[in-house]
PDB file of N, CA and C in Angstrom:
ATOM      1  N   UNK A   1    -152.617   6.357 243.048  1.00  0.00           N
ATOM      2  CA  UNK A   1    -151.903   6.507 244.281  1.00  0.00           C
ATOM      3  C   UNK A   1    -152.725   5.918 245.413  1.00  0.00           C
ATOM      4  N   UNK A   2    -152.136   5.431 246.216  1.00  0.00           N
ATOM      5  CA  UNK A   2    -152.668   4.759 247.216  1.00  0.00           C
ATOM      6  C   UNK A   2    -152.196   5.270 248.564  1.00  0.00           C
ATOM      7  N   UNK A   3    -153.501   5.535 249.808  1.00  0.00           N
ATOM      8  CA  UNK A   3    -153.189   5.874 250.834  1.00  0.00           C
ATOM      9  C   UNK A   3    -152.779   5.428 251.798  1.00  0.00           C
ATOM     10  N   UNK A   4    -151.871   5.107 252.728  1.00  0.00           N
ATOM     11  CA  UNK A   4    -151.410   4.045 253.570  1.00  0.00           C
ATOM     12  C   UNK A   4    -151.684   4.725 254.439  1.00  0.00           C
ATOM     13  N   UNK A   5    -151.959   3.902 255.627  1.00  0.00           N
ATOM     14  CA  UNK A   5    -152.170   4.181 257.614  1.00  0.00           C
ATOM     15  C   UNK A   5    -150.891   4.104 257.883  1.00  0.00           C
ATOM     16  N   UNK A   6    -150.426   5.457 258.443  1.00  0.00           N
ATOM     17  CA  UNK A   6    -149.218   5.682 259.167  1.00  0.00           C
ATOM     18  C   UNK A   6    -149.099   5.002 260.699  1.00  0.00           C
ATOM     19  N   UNK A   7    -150.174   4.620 260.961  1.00  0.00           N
ATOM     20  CA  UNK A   7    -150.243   4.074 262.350  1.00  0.00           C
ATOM     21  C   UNK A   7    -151.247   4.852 263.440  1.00  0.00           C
ATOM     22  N   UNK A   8    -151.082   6.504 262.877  1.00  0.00           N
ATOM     23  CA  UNK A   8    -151.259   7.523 263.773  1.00  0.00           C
ATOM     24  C   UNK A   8    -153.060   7.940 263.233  1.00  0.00           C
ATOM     25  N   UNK A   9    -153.851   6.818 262.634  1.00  0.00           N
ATOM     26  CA  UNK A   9    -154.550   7.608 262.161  1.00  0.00           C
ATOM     27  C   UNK A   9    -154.996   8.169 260.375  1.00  0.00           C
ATOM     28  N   UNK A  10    -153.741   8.523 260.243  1.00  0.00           N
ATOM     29  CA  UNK A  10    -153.705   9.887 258.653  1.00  0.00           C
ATOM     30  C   UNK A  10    -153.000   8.635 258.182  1.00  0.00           C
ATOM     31  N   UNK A  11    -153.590   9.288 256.847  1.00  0.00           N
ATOM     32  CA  UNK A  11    -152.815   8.827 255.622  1.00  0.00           C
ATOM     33  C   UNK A  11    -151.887   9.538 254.890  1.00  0.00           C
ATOM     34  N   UNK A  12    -151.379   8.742 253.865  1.00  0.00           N
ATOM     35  CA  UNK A  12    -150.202   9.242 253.751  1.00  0.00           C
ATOM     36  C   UNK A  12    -150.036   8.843 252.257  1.00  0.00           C
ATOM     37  N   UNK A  13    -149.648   9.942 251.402  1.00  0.00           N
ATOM     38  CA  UNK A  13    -149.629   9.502 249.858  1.00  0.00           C
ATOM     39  C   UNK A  13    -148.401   8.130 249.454  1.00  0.00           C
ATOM     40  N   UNK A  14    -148.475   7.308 248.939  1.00  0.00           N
ATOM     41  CA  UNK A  14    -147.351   6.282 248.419  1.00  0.00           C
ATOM     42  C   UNK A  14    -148.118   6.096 246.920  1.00  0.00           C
ATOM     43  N   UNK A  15    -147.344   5.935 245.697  1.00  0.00           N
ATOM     44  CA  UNK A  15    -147.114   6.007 244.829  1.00  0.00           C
ATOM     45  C   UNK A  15    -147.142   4.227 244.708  1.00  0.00           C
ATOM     46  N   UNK A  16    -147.546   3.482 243.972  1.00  0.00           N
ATOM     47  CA  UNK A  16    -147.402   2.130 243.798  1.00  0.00           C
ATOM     48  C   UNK A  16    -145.999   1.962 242.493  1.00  0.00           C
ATOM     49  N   UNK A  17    -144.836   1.177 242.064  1.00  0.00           N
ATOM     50  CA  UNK A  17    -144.342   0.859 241.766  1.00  0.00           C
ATOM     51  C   UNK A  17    -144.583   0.713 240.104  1.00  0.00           C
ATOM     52  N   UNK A  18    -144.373   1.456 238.973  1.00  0.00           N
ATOM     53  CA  UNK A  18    -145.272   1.167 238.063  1.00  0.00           C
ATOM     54  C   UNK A  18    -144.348   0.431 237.048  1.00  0.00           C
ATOM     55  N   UNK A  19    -144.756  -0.652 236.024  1.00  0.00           N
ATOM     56  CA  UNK A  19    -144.047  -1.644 235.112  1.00  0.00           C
ATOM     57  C   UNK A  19    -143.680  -0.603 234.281  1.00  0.00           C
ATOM     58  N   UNK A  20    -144.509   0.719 234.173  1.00  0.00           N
ATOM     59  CA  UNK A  20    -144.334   1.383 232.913  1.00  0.00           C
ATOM     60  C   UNK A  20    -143.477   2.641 233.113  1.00  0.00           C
ATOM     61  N   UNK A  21    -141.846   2.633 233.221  1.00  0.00           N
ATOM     62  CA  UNK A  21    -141.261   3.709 233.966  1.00  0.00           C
ATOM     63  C   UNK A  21    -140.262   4.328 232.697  1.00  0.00           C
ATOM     64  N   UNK A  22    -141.138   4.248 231.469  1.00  0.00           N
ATOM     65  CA  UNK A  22    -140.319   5.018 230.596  1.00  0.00           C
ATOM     66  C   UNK A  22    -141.134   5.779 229.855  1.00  0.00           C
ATOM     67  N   UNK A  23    -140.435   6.569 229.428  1.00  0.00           N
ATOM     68  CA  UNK A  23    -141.459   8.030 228.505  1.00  0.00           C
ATOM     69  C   UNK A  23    -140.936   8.231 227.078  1.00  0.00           C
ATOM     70  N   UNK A  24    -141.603   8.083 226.069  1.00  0.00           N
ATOM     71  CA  UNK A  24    -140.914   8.858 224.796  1.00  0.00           C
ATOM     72  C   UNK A  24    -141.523  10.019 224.195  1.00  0.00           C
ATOM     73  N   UNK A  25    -140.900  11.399 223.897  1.00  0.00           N
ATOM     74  CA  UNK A  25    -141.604  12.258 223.136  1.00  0.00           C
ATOM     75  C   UNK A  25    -141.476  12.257 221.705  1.00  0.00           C
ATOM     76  N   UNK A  26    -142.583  12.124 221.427  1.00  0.00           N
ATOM     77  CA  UNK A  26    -142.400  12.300 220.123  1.00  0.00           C
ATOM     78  C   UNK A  26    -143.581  13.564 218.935  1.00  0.00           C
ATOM     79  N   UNK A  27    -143.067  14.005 217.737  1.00  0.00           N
ATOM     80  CA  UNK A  27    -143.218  15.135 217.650  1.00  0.00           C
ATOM     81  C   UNK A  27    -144.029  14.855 215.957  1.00  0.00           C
ATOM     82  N   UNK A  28    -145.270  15.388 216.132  1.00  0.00           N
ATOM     83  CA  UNK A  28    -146.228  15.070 215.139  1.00  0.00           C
ATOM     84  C   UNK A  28    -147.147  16.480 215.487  1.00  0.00           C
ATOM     85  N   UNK A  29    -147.806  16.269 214.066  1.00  0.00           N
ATOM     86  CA  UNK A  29    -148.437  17.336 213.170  1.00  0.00           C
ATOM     87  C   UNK A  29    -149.860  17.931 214.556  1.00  0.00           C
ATOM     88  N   UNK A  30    -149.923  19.207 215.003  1.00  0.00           N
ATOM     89  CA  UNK A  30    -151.431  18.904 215.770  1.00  0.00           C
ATOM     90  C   UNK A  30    -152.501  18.026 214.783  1.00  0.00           C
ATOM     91  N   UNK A  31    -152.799  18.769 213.295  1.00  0.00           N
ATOM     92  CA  UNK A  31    -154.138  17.459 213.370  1.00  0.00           C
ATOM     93  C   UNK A  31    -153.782  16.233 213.169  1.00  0.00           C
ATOM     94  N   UNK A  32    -152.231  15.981 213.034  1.00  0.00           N
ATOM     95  CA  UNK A  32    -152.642  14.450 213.474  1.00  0.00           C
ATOM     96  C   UNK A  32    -152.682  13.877 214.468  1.00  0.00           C
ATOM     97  N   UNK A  33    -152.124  14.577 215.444  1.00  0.00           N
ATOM     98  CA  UNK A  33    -152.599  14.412 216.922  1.00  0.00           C
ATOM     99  C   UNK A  33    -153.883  14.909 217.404  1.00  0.00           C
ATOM    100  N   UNK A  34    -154.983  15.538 217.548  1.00  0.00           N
ATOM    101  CA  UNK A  34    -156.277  15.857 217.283  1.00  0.00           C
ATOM    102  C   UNK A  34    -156.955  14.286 216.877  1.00  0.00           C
ATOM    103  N   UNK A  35    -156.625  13.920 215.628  1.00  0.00           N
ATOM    104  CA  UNK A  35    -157.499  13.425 214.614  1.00  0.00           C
ATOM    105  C   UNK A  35    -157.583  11.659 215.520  1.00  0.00           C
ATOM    106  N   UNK A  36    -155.888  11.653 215.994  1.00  0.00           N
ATOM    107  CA  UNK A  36    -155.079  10.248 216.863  1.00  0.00           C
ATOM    108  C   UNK A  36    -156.448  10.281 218.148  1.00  0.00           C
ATOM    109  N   UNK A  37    -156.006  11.372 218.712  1.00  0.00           N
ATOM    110  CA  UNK A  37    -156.836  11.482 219.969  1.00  0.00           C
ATOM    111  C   UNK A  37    -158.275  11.562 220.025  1.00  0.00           C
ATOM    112  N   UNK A  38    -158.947  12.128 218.842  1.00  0.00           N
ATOM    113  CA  UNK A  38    -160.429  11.674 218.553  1.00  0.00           C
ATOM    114  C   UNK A  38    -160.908   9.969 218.369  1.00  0.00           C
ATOM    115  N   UNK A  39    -160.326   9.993 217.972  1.00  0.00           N
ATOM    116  CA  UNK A  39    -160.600   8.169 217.486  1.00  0.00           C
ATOM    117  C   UNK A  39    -160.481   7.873 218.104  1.00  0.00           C
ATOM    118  N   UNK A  40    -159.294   7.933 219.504  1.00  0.00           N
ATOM    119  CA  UNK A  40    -159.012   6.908 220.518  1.00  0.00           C
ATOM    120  C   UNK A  40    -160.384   7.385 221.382  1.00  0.00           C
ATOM    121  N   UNK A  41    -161.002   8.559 221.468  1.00  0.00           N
ATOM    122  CA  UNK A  41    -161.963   8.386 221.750  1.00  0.00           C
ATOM    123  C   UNK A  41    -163.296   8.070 221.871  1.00  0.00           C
ATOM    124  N   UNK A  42    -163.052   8.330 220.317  1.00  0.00           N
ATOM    125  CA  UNK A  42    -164.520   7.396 219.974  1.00  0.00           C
ATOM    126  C   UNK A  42    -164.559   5.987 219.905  1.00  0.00           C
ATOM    127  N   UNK A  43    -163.134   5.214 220.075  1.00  0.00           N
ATOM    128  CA  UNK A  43    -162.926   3.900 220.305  1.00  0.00           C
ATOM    129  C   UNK A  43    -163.141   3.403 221.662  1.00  0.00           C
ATOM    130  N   UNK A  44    -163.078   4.662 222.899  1.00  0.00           N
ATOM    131  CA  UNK A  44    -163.199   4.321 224.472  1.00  0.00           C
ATOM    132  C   UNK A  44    -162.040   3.579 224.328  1.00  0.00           C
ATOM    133  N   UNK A  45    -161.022   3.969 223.928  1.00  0.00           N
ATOM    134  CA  UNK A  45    -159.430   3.693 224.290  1.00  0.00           C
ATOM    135  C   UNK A  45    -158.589   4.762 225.059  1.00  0.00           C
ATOM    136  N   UNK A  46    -157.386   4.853 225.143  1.00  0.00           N
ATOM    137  CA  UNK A  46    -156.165   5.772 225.129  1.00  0.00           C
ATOM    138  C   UNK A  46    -154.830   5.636 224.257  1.00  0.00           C
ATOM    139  N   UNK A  47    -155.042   7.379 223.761  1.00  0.00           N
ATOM    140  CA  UNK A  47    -153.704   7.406 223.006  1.00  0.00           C
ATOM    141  C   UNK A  47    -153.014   6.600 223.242  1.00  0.00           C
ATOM    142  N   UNK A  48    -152.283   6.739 224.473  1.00  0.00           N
ATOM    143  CA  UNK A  48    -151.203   5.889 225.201  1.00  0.00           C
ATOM    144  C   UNK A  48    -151.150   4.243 224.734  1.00  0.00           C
ATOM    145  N   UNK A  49    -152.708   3.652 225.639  1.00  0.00           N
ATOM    146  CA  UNK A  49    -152.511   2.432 225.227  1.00  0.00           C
ATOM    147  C   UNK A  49    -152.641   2.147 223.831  1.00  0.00           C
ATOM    148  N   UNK A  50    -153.301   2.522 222.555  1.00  0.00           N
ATOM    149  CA  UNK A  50    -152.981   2.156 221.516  1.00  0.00           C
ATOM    150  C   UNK A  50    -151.523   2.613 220.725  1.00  0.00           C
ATOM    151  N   UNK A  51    -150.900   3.642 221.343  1.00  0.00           N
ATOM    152  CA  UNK A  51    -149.269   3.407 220.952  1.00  0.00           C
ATOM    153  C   UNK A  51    -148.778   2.224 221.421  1.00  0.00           C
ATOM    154  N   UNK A  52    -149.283   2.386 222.883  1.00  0.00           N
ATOM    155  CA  UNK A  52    -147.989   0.925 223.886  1.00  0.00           C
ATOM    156  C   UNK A  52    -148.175  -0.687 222.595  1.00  0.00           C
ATOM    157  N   UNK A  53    -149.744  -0.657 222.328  1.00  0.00           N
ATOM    158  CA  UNK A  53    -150.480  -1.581 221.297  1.00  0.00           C
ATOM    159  C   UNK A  53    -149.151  -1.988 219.906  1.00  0.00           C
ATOM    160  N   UNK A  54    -149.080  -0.745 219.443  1.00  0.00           N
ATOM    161  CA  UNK A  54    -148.337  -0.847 218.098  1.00  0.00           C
ATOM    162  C   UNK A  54    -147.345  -0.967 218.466  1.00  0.00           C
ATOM    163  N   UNK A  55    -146.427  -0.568 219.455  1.00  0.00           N
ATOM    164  CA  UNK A  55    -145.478  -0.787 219.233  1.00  0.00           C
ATOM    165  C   UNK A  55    -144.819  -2.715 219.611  1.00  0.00           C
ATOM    166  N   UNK A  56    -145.536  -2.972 220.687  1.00  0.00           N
ATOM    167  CA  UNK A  56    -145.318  -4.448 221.205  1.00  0.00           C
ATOM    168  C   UNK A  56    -145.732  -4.914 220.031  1.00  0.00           C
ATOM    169  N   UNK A  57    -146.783  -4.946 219.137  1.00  0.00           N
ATOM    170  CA  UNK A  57    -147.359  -5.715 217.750  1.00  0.00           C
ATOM    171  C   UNK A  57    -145.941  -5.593 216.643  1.00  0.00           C
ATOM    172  N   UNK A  58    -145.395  -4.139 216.076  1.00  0.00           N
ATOM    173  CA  UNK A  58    -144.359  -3.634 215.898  1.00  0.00           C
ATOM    174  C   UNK A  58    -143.044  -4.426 215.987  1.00  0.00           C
ATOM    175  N   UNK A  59    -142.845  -4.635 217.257  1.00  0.00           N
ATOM    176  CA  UNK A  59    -141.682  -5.117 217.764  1.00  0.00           C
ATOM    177  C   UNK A  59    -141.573  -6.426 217.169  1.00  0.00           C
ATOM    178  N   UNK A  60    -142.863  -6.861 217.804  1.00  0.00           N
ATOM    179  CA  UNK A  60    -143.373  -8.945 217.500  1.00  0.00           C
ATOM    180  C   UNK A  60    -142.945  -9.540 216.129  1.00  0.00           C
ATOM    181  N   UNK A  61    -143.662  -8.323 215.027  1.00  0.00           N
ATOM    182  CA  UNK A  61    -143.411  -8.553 213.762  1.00  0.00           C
ATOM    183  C   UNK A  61    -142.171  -8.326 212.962  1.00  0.00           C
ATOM    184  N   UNK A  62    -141.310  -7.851 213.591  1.00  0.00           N
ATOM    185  CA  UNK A  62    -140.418  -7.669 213.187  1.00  0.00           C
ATOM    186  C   UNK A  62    -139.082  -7.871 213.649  1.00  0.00           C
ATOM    187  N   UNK A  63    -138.901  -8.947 214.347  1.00  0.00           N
ATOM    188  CA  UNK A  63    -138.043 -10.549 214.464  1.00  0.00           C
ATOM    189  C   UNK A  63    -137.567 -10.490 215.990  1.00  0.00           C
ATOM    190  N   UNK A  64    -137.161 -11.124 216.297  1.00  0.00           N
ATOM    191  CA  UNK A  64    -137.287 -11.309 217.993  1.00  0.00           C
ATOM    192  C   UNK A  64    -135.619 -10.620 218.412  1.00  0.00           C
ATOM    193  N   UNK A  65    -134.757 -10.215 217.314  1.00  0.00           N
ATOM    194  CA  UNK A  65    -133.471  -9.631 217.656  1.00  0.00           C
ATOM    195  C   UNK A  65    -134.125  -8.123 217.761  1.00  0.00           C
ATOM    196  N   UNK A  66    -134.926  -7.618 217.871  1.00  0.00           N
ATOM    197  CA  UNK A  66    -135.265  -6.156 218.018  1.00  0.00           C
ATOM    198  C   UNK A  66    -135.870  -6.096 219.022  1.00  0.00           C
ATOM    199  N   UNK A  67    -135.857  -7.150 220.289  1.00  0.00           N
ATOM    200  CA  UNK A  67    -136.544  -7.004 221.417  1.00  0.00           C
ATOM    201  C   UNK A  67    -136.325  -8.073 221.993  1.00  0.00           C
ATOM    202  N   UNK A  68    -136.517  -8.233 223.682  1.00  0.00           N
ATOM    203  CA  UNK A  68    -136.338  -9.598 224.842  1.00  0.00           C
ATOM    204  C   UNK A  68    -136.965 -10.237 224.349  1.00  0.00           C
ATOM    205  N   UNK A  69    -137.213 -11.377 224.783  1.00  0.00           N
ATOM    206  CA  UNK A  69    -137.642 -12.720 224.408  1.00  0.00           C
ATOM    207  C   UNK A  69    -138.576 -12.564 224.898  1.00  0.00           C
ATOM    208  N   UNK A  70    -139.106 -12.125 226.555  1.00  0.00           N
ATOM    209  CA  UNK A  70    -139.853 -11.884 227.412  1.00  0.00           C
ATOM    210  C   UNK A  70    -141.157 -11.377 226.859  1.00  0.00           C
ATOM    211  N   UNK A  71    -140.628 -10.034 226.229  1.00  0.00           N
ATOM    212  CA  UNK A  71    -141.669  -9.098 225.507  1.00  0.00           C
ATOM    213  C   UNK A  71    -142.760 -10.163 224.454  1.00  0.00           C
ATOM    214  N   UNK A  72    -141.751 -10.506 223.417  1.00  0.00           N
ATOM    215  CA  UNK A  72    -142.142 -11.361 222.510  1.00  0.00           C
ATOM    216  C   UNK A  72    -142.919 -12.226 222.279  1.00  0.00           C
ATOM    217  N   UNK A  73    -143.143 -13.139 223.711  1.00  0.00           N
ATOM    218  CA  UNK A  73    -143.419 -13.974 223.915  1.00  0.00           C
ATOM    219  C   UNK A  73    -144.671 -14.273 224.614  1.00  0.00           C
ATOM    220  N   UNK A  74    -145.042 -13.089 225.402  1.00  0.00           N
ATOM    221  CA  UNK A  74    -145.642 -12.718 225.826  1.00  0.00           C
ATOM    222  C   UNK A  74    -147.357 -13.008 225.202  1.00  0.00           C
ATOM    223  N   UNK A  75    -148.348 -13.653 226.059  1.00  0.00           N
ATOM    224  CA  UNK A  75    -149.648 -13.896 225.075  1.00  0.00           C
ATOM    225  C   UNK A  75    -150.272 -12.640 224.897  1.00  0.00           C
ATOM    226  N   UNK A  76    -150.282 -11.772 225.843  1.00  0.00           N
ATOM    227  CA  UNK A  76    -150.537 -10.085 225.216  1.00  0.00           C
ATOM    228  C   UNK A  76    -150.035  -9.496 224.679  1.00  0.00           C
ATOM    229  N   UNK A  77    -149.350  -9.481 224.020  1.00  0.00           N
ATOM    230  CA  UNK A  77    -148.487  -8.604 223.296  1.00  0.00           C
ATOM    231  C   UNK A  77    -149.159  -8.315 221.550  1.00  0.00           C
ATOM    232  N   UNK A  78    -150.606  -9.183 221.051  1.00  0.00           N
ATOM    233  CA  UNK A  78    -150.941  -8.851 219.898  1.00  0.00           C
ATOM    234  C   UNK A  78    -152.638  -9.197 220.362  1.00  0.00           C
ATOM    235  N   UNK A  79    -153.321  -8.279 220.677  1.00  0.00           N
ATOM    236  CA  UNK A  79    -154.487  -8.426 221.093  1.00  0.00           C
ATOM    237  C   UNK A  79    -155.690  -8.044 220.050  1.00  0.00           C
ATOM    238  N   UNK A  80    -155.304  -7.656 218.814  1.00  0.00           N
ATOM    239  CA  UNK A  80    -156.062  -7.326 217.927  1.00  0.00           C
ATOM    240  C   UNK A  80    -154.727  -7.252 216.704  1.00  0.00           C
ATOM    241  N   UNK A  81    -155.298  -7.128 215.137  1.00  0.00           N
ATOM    242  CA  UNK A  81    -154.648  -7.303 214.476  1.00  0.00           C
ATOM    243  C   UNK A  81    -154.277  -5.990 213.847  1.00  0.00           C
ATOM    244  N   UNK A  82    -153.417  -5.469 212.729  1.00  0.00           N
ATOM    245  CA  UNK A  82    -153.306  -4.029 212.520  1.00  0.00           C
ATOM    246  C   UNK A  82    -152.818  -4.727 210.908  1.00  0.00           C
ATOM    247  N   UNK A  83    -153.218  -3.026 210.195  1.00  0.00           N
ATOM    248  CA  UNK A  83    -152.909  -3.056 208.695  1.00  0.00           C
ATOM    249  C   UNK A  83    -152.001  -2.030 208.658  1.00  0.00           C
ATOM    250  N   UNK A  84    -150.863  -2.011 208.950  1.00  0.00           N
ATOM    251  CA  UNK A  84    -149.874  -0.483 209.019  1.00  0.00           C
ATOM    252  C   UNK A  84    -149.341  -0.039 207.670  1.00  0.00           C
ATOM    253  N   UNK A  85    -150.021   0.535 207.121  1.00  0.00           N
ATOM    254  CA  UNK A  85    -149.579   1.498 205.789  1.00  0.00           C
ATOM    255  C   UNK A  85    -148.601   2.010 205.706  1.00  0.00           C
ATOM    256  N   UNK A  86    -147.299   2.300 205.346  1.00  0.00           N
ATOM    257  CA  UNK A  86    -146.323   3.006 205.056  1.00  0.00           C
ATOM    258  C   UNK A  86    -146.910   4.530 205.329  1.00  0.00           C
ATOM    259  N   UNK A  87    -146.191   5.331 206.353  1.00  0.00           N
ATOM    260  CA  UNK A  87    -146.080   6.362 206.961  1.00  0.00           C
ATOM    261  C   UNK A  87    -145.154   7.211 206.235  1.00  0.00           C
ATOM    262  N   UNK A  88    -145.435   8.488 205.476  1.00  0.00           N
ATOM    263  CA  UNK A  88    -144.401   9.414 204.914  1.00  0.00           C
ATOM    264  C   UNK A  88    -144.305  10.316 205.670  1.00  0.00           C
ATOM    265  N   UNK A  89    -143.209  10.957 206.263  1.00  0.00           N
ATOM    266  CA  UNK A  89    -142.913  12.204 207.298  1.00  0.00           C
ATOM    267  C   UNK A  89    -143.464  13.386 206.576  1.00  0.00           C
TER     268      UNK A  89
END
């Protein structure tokens, strides 16, 4: 958040505009959330950004009708490589 000069002096809270204005919940085991959130720390990452990670990699790999062109195309969108194992619920 950023403070702006009202003119008078004071500041004043404003919120900057963020690219990232969507949320998903999703619903997993605590230790595998524990185990998610350790690693991302011992990696000096965030949960967050290594989901946002898989899923743009996710998307990429799996054909450009499952997402904008924009996204796709994008030179960040695969910044490291991944081995994704088949996931059983």
């Amino acid at each position: 958040m950023d403070l702006a000069d009202m003119g008078d002096g004071k500041k004043s809270k404003t919120r900057k505009k963020s690219k990232k204005d969507s949320q998903m919940v999703i619903r997993v085991s605590v230790e595998d959330r524990d185990a998610f959130i350790s690693l991302c720390d011992e990696l000096d990452t965030s949960a967050s950004r290594e989901i946002r990670r898989f899923m743009k990699h996710f998307v990429a790999t799996q054909g450009e009708s499952a997402a904008p062109a924009a996204t796709i195309s994008s030179p960040s969108v695969i910044e490291g490589s991944f081995d994704t194992p088949e996931i059983e619920d």
